[in-house]
C-alpha atoms as a PDB file:
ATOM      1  CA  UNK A   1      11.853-111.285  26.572  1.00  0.00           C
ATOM      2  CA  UNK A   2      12.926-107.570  27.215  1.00  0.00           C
ATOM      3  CA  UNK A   3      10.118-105.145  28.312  1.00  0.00           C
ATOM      4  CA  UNK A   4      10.268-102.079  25.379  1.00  0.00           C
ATOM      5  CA  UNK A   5       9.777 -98.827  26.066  1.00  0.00           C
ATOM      6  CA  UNK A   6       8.803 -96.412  23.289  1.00  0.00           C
ATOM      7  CA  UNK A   7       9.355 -92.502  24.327  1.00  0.00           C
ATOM      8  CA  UNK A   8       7.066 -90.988  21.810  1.00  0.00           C
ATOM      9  CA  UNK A   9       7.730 -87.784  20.487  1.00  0.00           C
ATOM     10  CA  UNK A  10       4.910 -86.114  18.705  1.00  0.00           C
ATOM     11  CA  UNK A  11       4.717 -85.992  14.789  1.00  0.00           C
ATOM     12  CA  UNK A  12       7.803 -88.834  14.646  1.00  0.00           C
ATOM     13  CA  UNK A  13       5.113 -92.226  13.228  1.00  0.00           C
ATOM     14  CA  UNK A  14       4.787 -92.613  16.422  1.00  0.00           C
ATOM     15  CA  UNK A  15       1.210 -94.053  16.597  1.00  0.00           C
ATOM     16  CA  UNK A  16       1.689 -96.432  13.668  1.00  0.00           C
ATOM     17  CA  UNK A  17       4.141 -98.098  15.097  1.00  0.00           C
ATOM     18  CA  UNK A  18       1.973 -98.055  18.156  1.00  0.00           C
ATOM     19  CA  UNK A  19      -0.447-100.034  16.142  1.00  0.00           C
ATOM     20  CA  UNK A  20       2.043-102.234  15.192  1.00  0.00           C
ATOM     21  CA  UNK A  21       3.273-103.269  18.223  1.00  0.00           C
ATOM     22  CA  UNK A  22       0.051-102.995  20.281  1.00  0.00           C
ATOM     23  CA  UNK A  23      -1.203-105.660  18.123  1.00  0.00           C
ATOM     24  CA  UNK A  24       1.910-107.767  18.227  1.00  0.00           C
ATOM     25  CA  UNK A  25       1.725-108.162  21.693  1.00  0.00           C
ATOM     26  CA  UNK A  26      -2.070-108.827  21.889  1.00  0.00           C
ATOM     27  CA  UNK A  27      -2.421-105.293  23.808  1.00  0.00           C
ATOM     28  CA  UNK A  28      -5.162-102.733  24.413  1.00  0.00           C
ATOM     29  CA  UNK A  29      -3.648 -99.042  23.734  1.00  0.00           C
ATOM     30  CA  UNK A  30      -2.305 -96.999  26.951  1.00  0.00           C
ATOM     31  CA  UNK A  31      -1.516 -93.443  26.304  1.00  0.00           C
ATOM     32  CA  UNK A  32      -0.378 -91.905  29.060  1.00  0.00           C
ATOM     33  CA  UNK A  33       1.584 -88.576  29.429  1.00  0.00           C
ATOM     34  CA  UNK A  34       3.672 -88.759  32.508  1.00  0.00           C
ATOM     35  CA  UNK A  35       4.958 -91.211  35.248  1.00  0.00           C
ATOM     36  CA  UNK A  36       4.490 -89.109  38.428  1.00  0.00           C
ATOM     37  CA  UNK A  37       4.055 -89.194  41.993  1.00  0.00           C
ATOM     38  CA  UNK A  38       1.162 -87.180  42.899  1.00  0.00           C
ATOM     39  CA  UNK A  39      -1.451 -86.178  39.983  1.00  0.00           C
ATOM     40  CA  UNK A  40      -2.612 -82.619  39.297  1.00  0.00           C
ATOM     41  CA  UNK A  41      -6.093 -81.785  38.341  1.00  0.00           C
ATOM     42  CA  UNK A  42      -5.687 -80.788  34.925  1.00  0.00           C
ATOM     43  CA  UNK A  43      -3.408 -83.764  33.655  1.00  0.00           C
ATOM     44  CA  UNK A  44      -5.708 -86.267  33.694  1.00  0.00           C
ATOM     45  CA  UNK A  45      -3.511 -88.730  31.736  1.00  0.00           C
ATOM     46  CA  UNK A  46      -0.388 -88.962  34.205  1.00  0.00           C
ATOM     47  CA  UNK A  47       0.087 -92.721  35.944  1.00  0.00           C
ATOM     48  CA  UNK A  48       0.536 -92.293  39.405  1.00  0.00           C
ATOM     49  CA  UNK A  49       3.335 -94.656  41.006  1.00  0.00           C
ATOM     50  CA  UNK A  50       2.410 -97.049  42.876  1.00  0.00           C
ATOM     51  CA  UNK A  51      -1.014 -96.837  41.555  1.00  0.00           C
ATOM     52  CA  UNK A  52      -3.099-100.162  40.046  1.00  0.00           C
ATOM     53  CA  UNK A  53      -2.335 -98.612  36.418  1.00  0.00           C
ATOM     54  CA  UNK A  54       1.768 -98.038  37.249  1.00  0.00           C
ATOM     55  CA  UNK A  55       1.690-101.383  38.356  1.00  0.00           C
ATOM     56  CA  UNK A  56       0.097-102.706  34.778  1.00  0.00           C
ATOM     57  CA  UNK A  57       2.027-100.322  32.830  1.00  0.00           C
ATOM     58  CA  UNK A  58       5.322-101.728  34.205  1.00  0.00           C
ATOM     59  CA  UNK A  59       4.182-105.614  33.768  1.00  0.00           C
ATOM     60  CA  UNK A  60       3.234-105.165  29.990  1.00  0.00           C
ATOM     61  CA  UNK A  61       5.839-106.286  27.061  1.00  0.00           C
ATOM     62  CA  UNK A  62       5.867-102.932  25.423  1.00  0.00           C
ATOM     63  CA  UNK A  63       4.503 -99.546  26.440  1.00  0.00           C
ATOM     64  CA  UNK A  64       4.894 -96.175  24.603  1.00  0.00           C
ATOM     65  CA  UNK A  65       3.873 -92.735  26.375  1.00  0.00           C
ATOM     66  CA  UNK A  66       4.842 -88.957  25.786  1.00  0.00           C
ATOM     67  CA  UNK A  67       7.228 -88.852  28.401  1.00  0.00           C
ATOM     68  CA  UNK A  68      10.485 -88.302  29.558  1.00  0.00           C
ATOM     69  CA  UNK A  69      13.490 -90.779  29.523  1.00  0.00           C
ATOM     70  CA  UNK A  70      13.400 -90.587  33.372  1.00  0.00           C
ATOM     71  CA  UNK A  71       9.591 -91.708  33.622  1.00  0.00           C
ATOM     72  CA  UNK A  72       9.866 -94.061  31.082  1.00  0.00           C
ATOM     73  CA  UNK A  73      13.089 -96.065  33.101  1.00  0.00           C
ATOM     74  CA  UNK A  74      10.566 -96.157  36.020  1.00  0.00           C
ATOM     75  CA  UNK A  75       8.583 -98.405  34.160  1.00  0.00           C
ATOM     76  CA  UNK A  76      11.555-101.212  34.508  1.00  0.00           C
ATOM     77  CA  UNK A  77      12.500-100.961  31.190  1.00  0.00           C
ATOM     78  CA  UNK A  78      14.940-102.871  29.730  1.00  0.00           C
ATOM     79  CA  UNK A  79      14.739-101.540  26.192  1.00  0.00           C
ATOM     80  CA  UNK A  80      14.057 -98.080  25.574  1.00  0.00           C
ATOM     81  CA  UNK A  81      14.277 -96.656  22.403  1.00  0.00           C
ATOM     82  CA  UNK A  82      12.335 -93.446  20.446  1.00  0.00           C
ATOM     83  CA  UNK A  83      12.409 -92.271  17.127  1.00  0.00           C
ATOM     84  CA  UNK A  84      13.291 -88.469  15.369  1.00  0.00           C
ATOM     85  CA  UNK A  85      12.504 -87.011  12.576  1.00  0.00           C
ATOM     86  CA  UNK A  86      13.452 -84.028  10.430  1.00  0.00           C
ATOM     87  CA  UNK A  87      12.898 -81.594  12.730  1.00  0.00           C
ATOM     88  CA  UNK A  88      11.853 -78.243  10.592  1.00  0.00           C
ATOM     89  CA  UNK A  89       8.867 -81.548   9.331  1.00  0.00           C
ATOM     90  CA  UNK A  90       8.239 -82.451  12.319  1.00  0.00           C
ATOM     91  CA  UNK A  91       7.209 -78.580  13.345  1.00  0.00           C
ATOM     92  CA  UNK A  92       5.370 -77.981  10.707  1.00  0.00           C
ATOM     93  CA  UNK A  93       3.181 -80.838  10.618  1.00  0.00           C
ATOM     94  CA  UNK A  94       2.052 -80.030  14.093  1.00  0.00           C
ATOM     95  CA  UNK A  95       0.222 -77.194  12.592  1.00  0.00           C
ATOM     96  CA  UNK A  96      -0.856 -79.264  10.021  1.00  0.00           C
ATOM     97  CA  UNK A  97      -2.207 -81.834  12.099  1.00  0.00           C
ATOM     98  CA  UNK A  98      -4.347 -79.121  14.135  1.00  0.00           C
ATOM     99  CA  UNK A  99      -6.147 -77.764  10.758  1.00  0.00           C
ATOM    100  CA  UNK A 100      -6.557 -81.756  10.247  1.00  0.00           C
ATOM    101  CA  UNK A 101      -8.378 -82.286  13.996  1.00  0.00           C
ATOM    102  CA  UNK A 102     -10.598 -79.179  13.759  1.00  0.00           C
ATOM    103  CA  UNK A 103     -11.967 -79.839  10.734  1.00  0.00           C
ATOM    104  CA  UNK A 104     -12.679 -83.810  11.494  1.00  0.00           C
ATOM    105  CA  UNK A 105     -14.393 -82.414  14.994  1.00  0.00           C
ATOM    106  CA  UNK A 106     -15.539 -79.238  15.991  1.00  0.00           C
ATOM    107  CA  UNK A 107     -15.572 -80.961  19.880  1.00  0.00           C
ATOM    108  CA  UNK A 108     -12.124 -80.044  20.735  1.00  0.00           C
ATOM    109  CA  UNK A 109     -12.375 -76.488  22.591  1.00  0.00           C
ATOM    110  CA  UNK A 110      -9.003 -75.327  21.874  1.00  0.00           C
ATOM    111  CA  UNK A 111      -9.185 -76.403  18.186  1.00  0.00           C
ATOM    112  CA  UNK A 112     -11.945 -74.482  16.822  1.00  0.00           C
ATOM    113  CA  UNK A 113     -11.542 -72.567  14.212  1.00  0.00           C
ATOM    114  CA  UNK A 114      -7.899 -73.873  13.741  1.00  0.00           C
ATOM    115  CA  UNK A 115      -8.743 -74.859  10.217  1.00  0.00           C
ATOM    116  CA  UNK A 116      -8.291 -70.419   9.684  1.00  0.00           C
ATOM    117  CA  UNK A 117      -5.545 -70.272  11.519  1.00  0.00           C
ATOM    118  CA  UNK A 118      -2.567 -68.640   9.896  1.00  0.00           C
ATOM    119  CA  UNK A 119       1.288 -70.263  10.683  1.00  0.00           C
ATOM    120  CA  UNK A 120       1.960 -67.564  12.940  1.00  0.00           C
ATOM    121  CA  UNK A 121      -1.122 -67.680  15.134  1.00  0.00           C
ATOM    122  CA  UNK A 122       0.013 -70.937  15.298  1.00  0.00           C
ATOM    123  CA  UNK A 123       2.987 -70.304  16.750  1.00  0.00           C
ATOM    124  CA  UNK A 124       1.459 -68.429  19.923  1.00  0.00           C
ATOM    125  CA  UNK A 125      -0.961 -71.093  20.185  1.00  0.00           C
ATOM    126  CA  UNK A 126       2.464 -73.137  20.701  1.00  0.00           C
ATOM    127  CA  UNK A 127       3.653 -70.453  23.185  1.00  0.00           C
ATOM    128  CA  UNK A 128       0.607 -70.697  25.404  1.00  0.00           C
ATOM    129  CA  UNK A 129       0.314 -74.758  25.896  1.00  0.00           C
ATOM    130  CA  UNK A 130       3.097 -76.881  26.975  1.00  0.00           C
ATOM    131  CA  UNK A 131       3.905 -78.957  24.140  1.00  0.00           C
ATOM    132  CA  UNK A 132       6.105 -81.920  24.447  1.00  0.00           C
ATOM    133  CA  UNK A 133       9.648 -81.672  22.239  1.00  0.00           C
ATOM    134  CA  UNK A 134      12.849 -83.844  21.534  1.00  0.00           C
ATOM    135  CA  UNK A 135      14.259 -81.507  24.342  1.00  0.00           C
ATOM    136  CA  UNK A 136      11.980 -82.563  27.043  1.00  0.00           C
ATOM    137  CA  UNK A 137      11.651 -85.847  26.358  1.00  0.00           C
ATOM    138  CA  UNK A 138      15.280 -86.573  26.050  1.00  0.00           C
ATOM    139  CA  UNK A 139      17.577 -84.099  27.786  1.00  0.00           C
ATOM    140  CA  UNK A 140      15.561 -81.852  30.081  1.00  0.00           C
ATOM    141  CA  UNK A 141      15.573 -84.850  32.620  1.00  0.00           C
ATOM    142  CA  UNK A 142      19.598 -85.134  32.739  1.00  0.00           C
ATOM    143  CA  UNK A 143      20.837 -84.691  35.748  1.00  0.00           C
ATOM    144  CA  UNK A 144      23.574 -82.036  34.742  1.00  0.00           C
ATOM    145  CA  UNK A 145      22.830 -78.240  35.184  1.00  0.00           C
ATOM    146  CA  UNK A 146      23.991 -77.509  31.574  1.00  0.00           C
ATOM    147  CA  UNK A 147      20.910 -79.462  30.244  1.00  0.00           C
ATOM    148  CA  UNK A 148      18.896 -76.973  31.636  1.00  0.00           C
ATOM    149  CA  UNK A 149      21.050 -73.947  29.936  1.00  0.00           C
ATOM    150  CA  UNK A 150      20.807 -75.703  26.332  1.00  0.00           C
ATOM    151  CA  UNK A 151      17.650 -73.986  25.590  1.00  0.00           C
ATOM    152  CA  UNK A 152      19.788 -70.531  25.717  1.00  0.00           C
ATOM    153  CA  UNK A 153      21.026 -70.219  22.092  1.00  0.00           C
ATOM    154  CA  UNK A 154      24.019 -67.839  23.284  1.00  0.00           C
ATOM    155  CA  UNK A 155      24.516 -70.204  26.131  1.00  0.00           C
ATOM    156  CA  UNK A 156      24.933 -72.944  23.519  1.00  0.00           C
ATOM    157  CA  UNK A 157      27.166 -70.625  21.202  1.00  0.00           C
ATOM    158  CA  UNK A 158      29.609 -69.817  23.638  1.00  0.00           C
ATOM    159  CA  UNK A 159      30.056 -73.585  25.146  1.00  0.00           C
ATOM    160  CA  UNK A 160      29.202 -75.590  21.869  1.00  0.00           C
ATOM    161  CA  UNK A 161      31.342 -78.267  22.591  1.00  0.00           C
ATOM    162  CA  UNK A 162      30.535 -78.648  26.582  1.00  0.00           C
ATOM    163  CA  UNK A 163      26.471 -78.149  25.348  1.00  0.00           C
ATOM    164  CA  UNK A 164      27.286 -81.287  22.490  1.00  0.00           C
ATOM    165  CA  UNK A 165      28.759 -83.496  25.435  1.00  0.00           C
ATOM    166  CA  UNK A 166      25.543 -82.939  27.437  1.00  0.00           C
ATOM    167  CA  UNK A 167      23.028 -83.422  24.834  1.00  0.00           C
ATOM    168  CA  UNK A 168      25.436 -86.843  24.134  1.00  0.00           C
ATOM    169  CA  UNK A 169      25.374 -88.346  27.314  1.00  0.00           C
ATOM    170  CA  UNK A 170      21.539 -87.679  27.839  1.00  0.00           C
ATOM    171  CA  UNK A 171      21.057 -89.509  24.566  1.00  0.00           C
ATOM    172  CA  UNK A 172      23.155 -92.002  25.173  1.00  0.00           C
ATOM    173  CA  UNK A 173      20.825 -93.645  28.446  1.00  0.00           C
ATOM    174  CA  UNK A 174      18.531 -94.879  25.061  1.00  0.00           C
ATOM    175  CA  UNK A 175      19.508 -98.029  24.025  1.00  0.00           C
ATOM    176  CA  UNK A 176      18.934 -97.106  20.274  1.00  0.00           C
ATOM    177  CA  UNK A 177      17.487 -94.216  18.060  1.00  0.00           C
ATOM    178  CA  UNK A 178      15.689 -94.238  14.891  1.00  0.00           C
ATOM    179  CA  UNK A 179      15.239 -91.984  12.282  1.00  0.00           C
ATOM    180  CA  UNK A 180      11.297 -91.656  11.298  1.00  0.00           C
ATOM    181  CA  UNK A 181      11.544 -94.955   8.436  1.00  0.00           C
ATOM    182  CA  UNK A 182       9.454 -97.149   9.443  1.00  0.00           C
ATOM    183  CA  UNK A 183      10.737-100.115   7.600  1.00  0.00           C
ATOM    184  CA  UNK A 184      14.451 -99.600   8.743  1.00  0.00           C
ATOM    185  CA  UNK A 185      12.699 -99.324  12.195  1.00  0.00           C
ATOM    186  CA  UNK A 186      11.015-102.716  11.752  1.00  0.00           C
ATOM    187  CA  UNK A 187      13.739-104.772  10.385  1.00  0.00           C
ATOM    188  CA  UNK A 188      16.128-103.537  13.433  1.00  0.00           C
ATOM    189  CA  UNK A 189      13.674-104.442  15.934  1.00  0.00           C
ATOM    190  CA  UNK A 190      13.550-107.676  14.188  1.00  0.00           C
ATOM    191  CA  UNK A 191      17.076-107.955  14.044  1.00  0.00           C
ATOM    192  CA  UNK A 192      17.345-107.581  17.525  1.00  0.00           C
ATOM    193  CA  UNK A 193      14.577-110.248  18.027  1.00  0.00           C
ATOM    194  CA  UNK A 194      12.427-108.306  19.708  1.00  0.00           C
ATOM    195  CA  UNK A 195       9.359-108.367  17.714  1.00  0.00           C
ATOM    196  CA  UNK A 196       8.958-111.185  14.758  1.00  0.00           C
ATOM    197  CA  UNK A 197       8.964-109.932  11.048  1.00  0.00           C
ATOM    198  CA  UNK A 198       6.460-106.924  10.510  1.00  0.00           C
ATOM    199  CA  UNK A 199       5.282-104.899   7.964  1.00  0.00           C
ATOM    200  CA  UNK A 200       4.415-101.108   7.922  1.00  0.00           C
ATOM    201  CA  UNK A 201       0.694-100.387   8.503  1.00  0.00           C
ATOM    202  CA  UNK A 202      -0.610 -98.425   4.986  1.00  0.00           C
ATOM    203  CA  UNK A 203      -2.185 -95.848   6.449  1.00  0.00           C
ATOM    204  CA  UNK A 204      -5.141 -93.361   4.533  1.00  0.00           C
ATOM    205  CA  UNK A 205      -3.782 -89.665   4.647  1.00  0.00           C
ATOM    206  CA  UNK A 206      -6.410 -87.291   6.000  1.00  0.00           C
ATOM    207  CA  UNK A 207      -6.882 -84.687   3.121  1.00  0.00           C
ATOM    208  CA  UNK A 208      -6.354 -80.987   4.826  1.00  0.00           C
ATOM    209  CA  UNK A 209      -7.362 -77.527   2.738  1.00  0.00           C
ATOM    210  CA  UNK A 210      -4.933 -77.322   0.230  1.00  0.00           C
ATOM    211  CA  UNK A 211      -4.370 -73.535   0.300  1.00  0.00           C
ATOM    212  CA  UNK A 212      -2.131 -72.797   3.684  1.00  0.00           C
ATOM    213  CA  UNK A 213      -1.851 -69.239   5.176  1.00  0.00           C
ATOM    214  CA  UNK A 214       1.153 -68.291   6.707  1.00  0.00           C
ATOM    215  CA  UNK A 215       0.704 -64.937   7.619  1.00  0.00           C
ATOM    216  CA  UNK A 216       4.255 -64.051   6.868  1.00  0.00           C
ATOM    217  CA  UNK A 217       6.538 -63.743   4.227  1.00  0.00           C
ATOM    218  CA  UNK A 218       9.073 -66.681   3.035  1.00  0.00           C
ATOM    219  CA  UNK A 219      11.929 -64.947   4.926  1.00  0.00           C
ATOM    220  CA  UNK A 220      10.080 -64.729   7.906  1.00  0.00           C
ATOM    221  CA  UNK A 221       9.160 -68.131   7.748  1.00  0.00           C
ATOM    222  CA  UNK A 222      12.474 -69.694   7.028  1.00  0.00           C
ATOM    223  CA  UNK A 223      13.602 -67.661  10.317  1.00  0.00           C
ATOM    224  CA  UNK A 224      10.996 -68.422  12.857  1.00  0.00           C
ATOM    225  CA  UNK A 225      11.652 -72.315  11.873  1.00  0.00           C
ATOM    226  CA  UNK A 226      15.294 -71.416  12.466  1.00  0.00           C
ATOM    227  CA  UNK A 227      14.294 -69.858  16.112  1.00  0.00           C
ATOM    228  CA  UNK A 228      12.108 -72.882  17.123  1.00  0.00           C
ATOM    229  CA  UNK A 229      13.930 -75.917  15.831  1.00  0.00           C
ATOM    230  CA  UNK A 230      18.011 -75.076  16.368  1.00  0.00           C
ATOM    231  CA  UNK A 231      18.275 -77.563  19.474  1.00  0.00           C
ATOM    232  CA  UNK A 232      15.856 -80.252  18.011  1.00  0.00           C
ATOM    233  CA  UNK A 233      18.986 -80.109  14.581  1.00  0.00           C
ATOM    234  CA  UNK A 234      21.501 -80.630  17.517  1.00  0.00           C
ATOM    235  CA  UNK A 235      20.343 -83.110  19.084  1.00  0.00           C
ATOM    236  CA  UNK A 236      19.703 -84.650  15.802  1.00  0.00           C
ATOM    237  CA  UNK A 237      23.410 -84.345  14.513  1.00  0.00           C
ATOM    238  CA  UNK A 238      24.145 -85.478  17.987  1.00  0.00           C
ATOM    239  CA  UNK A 239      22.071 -89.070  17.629  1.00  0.00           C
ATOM    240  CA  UNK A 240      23.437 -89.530  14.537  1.00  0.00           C
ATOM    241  CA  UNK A 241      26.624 -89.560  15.945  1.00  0.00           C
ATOM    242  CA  UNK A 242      25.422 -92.275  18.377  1.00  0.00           C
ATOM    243  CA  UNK A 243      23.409 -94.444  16.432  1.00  0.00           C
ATOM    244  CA  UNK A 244      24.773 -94.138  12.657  1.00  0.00           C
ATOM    245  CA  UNK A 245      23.165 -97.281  11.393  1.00  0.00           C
ATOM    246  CA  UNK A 246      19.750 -95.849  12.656  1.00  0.00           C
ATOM    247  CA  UNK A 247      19.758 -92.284  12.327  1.00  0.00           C
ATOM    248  CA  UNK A 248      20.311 -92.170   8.884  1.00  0.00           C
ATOM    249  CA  UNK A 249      19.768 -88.823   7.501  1.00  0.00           C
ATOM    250  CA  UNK A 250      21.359 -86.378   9.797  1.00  0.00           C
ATOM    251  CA  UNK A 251      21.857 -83.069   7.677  1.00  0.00           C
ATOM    252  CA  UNK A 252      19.223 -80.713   7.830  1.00  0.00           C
ATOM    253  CA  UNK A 253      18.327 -78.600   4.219  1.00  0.00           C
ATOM    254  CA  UNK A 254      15.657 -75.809   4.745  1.00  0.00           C
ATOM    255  CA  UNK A 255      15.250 -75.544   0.771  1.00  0.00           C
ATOM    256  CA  UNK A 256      14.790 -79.175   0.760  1.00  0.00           C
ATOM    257  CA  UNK A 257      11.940 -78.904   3.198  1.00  0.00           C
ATOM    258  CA  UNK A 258      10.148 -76.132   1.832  1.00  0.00           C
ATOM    259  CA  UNK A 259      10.422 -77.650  -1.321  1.00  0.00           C
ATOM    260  CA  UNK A 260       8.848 -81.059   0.018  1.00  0.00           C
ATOM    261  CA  UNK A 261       5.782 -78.881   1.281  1.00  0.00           C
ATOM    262  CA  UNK A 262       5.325 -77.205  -1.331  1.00  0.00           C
ATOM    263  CA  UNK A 263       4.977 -80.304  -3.568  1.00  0.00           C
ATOM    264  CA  UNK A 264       1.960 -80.580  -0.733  1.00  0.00           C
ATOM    265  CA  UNK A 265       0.463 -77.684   0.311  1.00  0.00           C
ATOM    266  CA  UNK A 266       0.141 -74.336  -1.512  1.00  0.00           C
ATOM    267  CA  UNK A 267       1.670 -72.300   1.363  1.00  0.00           C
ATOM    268  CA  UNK A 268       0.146 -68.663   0.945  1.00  0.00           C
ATOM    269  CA  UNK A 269       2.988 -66.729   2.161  1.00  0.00           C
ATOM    270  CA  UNK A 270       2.142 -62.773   2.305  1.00  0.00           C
END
């Protein structure tokens, strides 16, 4: 049986499928954050190599972590797969899922009073944490000096087609891609006979205020999600390229997203 390794990026259904497959394979939940070789003080959740938990980690069926392709491939994988979403979604609901934590605990330090928070102060709450991303978890890791330079949206401009090889052949060390469906997920795995026949988990959605300030106006918005989520579309377009028959919605509408959150949410744009 091949040893799966799920590189989960945040706000993708990650942690469903977690569930899923945690409870396929008769195991305990691991989160972990990193696969490193000496740990610092204030990332408490990194697995030292070599280490009793490495050792576990890299003995278990399936394991799933927020961490790079590199760090996941030290855990003798021989199945490593992650899933995408909609990128301009998958931004948002980050902010949406911080209003959700702070106002189910007012324990988390950096969380309180998130439930006020306007779009844009999240955005330097963003800027001041290092948050993981498609980018890091996927390309930053390839050995190739342009992966570093991707992140440089003139860079990218003026070598499009040198930047689009990179991001390719970083992707293409992943031995498949999903798009965030769960049950198209599922029934490939399946397919592939690596897990039996499973069912999405129905899952309650946590109610969040309904009123959401932005502290910006629409055009403003539509930019900054322009500014933050360019490479994340790339490397989208890029996976579909890859894996058609599991990235299955590749284009990108920002009319179509605003309109899906505002079916939601009554964004309070200034």
């Amino acid at each position: 049986m091949k040893k799966m390794g799920h590189i989960h990026i945040p706000k993708c259904a990650g942690s469903s499928l977690n569930k899923m497959l945690y409870k396929q394979f008769e195991l305990s939940p691991k989160h972990f954050t990193g696969v490193v070789y000496q740990k610092q003080t204030d990332r408490t959740l990194d697995v030292v190599i070599d280490s009793p938990d490495f050792f576990e980690l890299s003995n278990r069926q399936f394991v799933s972590g927020h961490v790079s392709f590199k760090e996941m491939a030290l855990l003798q994988r021989n199945f490593i797969f992650t899933v995408l979403r909609n990128p301009y979604e998958r931004f948002f609901s980050l902010f949406t899922y911080n209003i959700t934590r702070a106002l189910k605990s007012s324990n988390i330090p950096h969380l309180q009073g998130y439930e006020n928070k306007t779009f844009i102060e999240h955005l330097a709450f963003l800027s001041s944490r290092k948050i993981n991303t498609t980018y890091s978890q996927l390309i930053a890791d390839y050995p190739d000096p342009i992966s570093k330079l991707l992140i440089d949206r003139v860079f990218f401009r003026d070598n499009e087609l040198l930047c689009r090889t990179t991001i390719n052949k970083a992707l293409s060390r992943l031995d498949v891609i999903y798009y965030c469906d769960m049950s198209l997920l599922l029934s490939h795995l399946t397919q592939l006979s690596l897990v039996p026949v499973l069912k999405p988990i129905i899952e309650n959605v946590s109610s969040i205020p309904i009123n959401i300030k932005m502290g910006c106006n629409q055009a403003t918005f539509k930019k900054l999600i322009d500014e933050n989520c360019w490479l994340e579309v790339e490397i989208l377009k890029q996976a579909h390229q890859l894996y058609p028959e599991t990235i299955i919605k590749p284009c990108i509408d920002f009319d179509d997203f605003l309109n899906g959150i505002k079916d939601r949410f009554s964004l309070l744009f200034d």
